[in-house]
Protein backbone atom coordinates (compact mmCIF):
# COMPACT_ATOMS: atom_id res chain seq x y z
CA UNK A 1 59.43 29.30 -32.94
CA UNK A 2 57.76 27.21 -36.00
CA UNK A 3 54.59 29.07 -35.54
CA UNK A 4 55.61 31.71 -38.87
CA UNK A 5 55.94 28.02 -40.86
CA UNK A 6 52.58 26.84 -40.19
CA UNK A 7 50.19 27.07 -42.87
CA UNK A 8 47.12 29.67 -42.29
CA UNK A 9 44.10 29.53 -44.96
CA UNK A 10 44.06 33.49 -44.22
CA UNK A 11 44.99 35.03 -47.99
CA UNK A 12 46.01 37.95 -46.15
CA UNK A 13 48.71 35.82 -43.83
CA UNK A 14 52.33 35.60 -44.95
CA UNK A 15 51.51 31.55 -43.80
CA UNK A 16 49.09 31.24 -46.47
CA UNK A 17 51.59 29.96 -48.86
CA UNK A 18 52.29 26.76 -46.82
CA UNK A 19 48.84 25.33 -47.22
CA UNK A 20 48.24 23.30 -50.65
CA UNK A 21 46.47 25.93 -52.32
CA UNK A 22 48.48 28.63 -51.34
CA UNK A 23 51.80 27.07 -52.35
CA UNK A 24 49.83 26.30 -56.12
CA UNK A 25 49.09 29.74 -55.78
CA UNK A 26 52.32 30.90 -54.83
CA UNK A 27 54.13 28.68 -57.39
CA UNK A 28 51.87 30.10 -59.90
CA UNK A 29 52.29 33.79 -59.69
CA UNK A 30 56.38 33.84 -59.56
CA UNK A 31 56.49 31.32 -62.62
CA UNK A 32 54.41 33.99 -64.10
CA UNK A 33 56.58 36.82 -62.87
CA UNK A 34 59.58 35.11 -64.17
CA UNK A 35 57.93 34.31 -67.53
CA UNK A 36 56.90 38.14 -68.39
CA UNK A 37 60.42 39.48 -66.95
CA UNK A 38 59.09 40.84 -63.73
CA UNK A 39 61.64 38.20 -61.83
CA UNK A 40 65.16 37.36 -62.68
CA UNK A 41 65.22 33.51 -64.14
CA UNK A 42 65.91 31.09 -61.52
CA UNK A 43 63.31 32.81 -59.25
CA UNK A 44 60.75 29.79 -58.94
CA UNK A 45 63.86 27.41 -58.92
CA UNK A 46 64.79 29.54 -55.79
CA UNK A 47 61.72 29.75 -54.03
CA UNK A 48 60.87 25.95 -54.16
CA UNK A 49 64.36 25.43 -52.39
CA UNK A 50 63.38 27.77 -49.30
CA UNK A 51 59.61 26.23 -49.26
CA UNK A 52 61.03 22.83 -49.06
CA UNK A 53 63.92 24.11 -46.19
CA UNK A 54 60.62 25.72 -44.56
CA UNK A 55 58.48 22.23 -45.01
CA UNK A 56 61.70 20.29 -43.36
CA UNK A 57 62.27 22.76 -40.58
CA UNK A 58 58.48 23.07 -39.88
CA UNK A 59 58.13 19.40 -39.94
CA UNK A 60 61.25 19.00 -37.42
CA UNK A 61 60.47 21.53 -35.24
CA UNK A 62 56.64 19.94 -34.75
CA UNK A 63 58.54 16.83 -34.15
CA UNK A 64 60.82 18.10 -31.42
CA UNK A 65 63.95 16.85 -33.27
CA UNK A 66 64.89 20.55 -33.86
CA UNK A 67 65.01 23.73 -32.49
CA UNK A 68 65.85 27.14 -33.54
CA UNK A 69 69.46 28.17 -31.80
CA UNK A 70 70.11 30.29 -29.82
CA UNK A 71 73.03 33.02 -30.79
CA UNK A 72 75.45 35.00 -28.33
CA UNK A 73 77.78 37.17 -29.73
CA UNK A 74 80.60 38.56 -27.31
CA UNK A 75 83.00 41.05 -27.53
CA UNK A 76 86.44 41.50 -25.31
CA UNK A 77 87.05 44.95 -23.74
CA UNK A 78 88.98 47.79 -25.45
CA UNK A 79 92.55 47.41 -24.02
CA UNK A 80 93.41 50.98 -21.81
CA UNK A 81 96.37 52.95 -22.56
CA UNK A 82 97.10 53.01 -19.41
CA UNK A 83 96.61 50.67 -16.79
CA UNK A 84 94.45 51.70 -13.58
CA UNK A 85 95.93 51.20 -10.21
């Protein structure tokens, strides 16, 4: 389930921004986005937060001490107008 979190050295690979030079990379071009308007302020602030969730969950899950859950939703029947016999 942490396989999306590893890092990839493939540019074209969403992963490529967990390796070192991808995350400088990364880093680089939404500071620069910000800077020139292209991104609302706070943008880079942001996106370090979620790399460093990604780092800790990546890091967990590789460790065993986490895993992704798993999510049931139920729903109770419709009541009947009138009851069956």
């Amino acid at each position: 389930w942490y396989t999306p979190l590893l890092p990839s050295w493939n540019p074209l690979s969403q992963r490529f921004q967990f390796n070192p030079v991808g995350g400088v990379l990364t880093n680089a071009a939404i500071w620069t986005m910000e800077t020139i308007g292209l991104a609302p302020m706070g943008t880079v602030k942001t996106q370090k937060i979620l790399q460093s969730g990604g780092f800790a969950l990546r890091d967990a899950g590789d460790e065993g001490v986490f895993t992704a859950i798993y999510l049931m939703v139920g729903r109770k029947p419709l009541q009947t107008a009138s009851p069956q016999q």
